[in-house]
N, C-alpha and C. Protein backbone atom coordinates (compact mmCIF):
# COMPACT_ATOMS: atom_id res chain seq x y z
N UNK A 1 116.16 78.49 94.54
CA UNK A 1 117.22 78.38 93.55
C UNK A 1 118.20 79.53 93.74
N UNK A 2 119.32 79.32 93.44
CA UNK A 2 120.58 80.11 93.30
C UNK A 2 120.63 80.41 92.34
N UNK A 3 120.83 81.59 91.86
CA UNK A 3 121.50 82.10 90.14
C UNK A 3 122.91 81.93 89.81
N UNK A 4 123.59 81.22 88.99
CA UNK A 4 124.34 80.72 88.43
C UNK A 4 125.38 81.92 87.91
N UNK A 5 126.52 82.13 87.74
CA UNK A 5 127.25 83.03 87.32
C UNK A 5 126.94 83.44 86.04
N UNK A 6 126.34 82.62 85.40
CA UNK A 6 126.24 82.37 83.50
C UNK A 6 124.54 83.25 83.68
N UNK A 7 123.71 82.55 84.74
CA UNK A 7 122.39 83.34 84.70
C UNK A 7 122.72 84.88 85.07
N UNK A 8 123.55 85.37 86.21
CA UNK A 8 123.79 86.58 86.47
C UNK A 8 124.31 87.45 85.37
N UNK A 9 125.33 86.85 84.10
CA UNK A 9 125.88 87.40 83.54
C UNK A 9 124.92 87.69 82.45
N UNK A 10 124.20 86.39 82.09
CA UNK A 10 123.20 87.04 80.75
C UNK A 10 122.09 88.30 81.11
N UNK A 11 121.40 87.76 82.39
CA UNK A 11 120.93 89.63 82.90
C UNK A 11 121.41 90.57 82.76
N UNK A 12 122.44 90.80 83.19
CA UNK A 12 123.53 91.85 83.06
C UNK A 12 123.63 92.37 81.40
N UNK A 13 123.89 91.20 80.49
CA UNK A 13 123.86 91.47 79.21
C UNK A 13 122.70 91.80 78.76
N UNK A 14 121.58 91.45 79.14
CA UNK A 14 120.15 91.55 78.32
C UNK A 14 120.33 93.71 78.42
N UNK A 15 119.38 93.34 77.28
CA UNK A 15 119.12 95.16 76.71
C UNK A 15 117.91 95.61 77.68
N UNK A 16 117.97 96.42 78.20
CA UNK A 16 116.69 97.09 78.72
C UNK A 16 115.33 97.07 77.44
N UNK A 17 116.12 97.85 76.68
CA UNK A 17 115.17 97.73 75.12
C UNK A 17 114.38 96.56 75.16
N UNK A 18 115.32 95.43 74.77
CA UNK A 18 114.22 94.40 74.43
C UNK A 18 113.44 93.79 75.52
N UNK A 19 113.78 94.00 76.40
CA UNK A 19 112.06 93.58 78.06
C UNK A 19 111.19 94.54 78.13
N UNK A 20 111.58 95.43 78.04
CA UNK A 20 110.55 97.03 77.88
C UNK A 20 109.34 96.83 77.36
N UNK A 21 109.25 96.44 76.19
CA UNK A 21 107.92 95.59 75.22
C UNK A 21 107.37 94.86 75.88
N UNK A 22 108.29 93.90 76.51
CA UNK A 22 107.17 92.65 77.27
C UNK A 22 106.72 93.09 78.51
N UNK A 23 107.34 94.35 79.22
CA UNK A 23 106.67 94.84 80.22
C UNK A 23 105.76 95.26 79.82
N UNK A 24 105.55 96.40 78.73
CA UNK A 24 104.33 97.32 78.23
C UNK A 24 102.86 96.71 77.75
N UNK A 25 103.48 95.37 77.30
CA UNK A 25 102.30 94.53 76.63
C UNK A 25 101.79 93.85 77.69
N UNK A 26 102.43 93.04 78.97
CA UNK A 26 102.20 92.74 80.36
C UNK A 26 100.86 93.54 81.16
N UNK A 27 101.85 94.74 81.43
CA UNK A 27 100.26 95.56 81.81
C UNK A 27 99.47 96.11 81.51
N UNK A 28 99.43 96.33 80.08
CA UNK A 28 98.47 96.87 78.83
C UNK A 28 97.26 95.57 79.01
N UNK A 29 97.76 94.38 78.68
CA UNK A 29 96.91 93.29 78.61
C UNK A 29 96.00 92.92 80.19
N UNK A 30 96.11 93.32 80.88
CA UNK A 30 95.99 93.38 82.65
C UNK A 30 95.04 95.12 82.79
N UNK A 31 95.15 95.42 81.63
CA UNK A 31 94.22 96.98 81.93
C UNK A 31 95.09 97.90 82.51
N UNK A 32 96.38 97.91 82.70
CA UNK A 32 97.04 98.91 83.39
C UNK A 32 97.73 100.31 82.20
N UNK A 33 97.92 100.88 82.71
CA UNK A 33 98.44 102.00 81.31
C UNK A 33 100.26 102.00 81.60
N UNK A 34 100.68 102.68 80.32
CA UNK A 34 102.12 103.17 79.83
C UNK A 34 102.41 103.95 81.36
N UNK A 35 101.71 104.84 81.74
CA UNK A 35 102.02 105.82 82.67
C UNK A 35 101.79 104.91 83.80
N UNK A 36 101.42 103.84 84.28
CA UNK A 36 101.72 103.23 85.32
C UNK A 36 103.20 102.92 85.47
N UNK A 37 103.23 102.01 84.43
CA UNK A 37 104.70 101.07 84.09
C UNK A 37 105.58 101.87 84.13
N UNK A 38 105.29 103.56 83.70
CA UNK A 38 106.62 104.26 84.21
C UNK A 38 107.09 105.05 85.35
N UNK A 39 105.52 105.26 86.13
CA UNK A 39 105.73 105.77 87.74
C UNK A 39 106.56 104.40 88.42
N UNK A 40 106.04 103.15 88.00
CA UNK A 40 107.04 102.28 88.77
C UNK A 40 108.32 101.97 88.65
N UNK A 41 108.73 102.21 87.13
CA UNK A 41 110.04 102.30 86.66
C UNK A 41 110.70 103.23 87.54
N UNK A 42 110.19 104.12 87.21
CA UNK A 42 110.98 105.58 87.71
C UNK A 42 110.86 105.63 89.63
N UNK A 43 109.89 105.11 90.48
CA UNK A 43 109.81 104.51 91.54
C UNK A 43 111.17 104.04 92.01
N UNK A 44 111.24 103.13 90.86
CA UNK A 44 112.54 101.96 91.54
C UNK A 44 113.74 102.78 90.93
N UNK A 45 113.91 103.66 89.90
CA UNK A 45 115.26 104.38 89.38
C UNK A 45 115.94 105.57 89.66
N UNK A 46 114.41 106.42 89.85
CA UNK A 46 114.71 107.53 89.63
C UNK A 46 114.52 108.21 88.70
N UNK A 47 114.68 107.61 87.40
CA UNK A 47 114.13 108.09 85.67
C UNK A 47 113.03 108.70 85.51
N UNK A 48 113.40 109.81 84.74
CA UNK A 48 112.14 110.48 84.03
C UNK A 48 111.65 109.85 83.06
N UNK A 49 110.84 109.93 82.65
CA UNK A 49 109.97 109.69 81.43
C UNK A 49 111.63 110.19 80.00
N UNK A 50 112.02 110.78 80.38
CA UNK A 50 112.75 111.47 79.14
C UNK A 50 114.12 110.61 79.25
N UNK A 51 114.48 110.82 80.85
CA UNK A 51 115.70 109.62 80.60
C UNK A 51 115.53 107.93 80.03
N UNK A 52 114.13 107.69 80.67
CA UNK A 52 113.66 106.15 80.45
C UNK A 52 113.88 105.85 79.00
N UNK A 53 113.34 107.16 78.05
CA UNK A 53 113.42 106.89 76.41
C UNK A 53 115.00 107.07 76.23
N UNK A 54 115.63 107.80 76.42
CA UNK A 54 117.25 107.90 76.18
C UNK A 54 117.90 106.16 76.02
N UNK A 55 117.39 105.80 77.63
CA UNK A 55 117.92 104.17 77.91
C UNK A 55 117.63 103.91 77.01
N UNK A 56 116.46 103.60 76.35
CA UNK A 56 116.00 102.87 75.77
C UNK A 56 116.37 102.83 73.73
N UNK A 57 116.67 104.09 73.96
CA UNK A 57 117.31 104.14 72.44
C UNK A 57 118.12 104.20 72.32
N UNK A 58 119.32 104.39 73.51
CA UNK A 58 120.45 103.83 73.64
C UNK A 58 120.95 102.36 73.42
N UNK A 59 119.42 101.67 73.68
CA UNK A 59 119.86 99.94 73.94
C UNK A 59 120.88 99.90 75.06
N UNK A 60 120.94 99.90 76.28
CA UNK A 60 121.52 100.38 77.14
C UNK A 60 121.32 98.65 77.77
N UNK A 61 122.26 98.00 78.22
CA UNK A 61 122.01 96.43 78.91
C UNK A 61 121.48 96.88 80.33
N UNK A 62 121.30 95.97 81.32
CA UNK A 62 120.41 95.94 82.75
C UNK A 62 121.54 96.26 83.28
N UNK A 63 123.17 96.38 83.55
CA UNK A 63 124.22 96.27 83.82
C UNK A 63 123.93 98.04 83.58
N UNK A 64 124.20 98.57 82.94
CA UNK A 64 124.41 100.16 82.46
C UNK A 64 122.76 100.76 83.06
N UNK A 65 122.08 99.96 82.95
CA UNK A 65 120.74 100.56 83.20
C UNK A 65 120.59 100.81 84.81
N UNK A 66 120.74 99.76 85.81
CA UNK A 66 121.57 99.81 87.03
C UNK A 66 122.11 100.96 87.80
N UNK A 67 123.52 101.08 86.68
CA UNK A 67 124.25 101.55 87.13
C UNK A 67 123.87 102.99 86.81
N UNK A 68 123.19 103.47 86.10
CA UNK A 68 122.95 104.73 86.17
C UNK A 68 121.97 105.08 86.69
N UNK A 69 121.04 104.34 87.52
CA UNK A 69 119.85 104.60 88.29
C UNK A 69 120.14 105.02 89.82
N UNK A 70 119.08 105.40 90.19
CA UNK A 70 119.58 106.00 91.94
C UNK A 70 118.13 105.17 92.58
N UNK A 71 118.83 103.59 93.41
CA UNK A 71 117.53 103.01 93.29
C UNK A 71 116.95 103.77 94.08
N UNK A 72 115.63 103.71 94.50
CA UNK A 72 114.57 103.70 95.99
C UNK A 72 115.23 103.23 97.29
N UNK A 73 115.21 104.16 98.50
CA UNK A 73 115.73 103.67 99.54
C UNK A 73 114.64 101.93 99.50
N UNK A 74 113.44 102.18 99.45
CA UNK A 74 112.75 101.21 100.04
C UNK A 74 112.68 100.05 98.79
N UNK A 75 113.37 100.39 97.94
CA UNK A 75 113.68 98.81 97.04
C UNK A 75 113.87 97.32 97.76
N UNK A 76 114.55 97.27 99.27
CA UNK A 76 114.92 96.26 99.25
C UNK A 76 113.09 96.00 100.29
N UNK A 77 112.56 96.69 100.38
CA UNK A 77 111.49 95.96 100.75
C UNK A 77 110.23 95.00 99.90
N UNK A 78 111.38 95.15 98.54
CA UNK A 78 110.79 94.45 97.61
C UNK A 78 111.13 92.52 97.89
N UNK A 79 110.16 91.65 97.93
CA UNK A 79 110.63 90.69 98.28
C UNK A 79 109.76 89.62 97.90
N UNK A 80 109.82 88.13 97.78
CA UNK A 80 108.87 87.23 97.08
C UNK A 80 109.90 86.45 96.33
N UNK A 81 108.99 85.46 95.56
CA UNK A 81 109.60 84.66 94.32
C UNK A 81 108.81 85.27 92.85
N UNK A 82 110.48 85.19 92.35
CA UNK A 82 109.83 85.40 91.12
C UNK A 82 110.70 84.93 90.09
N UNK A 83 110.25 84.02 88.65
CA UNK A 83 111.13 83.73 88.09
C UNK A 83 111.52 82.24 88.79
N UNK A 84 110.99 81.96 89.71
CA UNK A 84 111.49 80.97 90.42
C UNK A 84 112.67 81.09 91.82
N UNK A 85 113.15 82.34 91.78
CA UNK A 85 113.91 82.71 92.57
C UNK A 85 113.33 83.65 93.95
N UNK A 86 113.73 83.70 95.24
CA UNK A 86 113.50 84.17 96.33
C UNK A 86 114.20 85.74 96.08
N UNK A 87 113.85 86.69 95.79
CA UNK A 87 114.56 88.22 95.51
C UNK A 87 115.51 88.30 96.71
N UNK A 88 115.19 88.56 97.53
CA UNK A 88 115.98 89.00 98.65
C UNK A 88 117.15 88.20 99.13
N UNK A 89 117.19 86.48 98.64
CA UNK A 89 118.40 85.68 98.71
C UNK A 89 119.70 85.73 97.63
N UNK A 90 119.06 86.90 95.94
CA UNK A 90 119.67 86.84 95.06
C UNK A 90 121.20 87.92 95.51
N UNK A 91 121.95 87.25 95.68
CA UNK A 91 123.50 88.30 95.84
C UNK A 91 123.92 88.90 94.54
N UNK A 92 123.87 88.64 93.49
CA UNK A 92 124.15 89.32 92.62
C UNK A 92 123.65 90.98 92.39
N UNK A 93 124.38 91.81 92.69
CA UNK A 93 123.18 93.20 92.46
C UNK A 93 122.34 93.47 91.45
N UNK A 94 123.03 93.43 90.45
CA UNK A 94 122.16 93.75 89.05
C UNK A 94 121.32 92.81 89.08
N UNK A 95 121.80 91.42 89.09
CA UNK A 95 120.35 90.58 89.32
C UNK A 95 119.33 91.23 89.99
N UNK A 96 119.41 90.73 91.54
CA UNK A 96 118.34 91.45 92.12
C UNK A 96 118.02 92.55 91.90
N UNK A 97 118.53 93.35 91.42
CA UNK A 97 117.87 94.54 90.38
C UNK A 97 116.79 94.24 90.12
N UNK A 98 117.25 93.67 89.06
CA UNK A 98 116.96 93.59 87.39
C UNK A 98 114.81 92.88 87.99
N UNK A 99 115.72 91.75 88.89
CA UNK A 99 114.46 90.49 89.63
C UNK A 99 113.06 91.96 90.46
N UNK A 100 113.74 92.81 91.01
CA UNK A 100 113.31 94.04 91.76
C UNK A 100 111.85 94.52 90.71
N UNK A 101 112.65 94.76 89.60
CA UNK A 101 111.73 95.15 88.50
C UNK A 101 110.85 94.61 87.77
N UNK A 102 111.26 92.88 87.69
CA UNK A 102 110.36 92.11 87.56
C UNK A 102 108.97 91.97 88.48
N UNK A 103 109.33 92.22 89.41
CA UNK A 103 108.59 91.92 90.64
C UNK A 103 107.40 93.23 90.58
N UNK A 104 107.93 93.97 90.52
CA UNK A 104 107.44 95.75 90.33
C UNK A 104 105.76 95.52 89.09
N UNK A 105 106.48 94.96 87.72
CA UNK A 105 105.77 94.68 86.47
C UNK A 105 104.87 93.63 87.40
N UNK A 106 105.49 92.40 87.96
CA UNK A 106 104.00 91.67 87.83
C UNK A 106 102.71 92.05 88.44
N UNK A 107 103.50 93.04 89.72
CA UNK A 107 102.54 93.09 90.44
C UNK A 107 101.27 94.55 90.32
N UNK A 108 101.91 94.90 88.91
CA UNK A 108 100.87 96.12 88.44
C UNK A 108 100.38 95.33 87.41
N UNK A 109 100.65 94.52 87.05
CA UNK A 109 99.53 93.59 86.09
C UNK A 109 98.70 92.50 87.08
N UNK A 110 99.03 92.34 88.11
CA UNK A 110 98.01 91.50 88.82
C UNK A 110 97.31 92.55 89.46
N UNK A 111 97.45 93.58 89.39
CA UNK A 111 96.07 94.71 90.00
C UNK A 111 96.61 94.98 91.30
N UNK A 112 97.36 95.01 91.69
CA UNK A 112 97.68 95.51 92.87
C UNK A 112 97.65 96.85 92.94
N UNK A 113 97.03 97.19 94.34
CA UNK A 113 97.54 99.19 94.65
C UNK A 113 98.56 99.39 94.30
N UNK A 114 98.46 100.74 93.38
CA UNK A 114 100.06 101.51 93.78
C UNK A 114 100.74 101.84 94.57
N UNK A 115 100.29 102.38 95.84
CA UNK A 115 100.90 102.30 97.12
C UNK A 115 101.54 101.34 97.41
N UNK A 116 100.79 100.66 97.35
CA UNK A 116 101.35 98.91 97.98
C UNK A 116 102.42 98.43 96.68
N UNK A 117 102.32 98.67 95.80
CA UNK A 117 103.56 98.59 94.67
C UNK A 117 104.77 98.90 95.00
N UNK A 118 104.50 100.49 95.05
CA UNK A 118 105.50 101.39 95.50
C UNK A 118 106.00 101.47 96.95
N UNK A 119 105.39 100.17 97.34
CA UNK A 119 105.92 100.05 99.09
C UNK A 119 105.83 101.71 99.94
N UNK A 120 104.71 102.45 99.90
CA UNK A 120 104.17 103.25 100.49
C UNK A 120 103.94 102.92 101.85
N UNK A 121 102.78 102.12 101.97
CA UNK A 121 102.00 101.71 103.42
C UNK A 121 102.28 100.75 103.90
């Protein structure tokens, strides 16, 4: 599937705030901890623990959240379907962002190494 201008744009609009929860409850429920979900955040951003809460009580959209991050050189070795979509075919940036991070969450709730998360090895 292709993402649609209207799908790219509502990502862009969505709040970091409100997915944050469904990430936390994601790998909470999967046995993973808070401090996972934010070595990988911060993995793919750059964010501290202190900036991550700023975003977040900012209500800051995926668009601003993005743009103030310094991704991971090795982000784009992030790759798969997810959402229904192929990551690495998505042209939109913030999308594939946004899809980057999705990808990040599922795969610390399906138990995967961190290494292998964090595209280490």
């Amino acid at each position: 599937m292709v993402p649609t201008k209207e799908h790219n744009e509502r990502i862009a609009k969505m709040t970091f705030s409100s997915v944050y929860p469904m990430y936390l409850t994601k790998v909470k429920k999967k046995g993973r901890t808070k401090e996972e979900l934010h070595q990988v955040i911060s993995w793919l951003t750059g964010f501290d623990d202190k900036k991550l809460q700023e975003l977040i009580d900012q209500k800051v959209n995926f668009e601003t959240f993005f743009q103030k991050a310094t991704l991971h050189p090795n982000a784009g070795l992030i790759t798969g379907l997810i959402c229904g979509y192929r990551i690495e075919e998505i042209e939109n940036p913030i999308t594939r962002q946004t899809r980057y991070l999705d990808k990040l969450v599922d795969e610390l709730a399906k138990g995967r190494k961190m290494e292998k998360i964090l595209r280490t090895t």
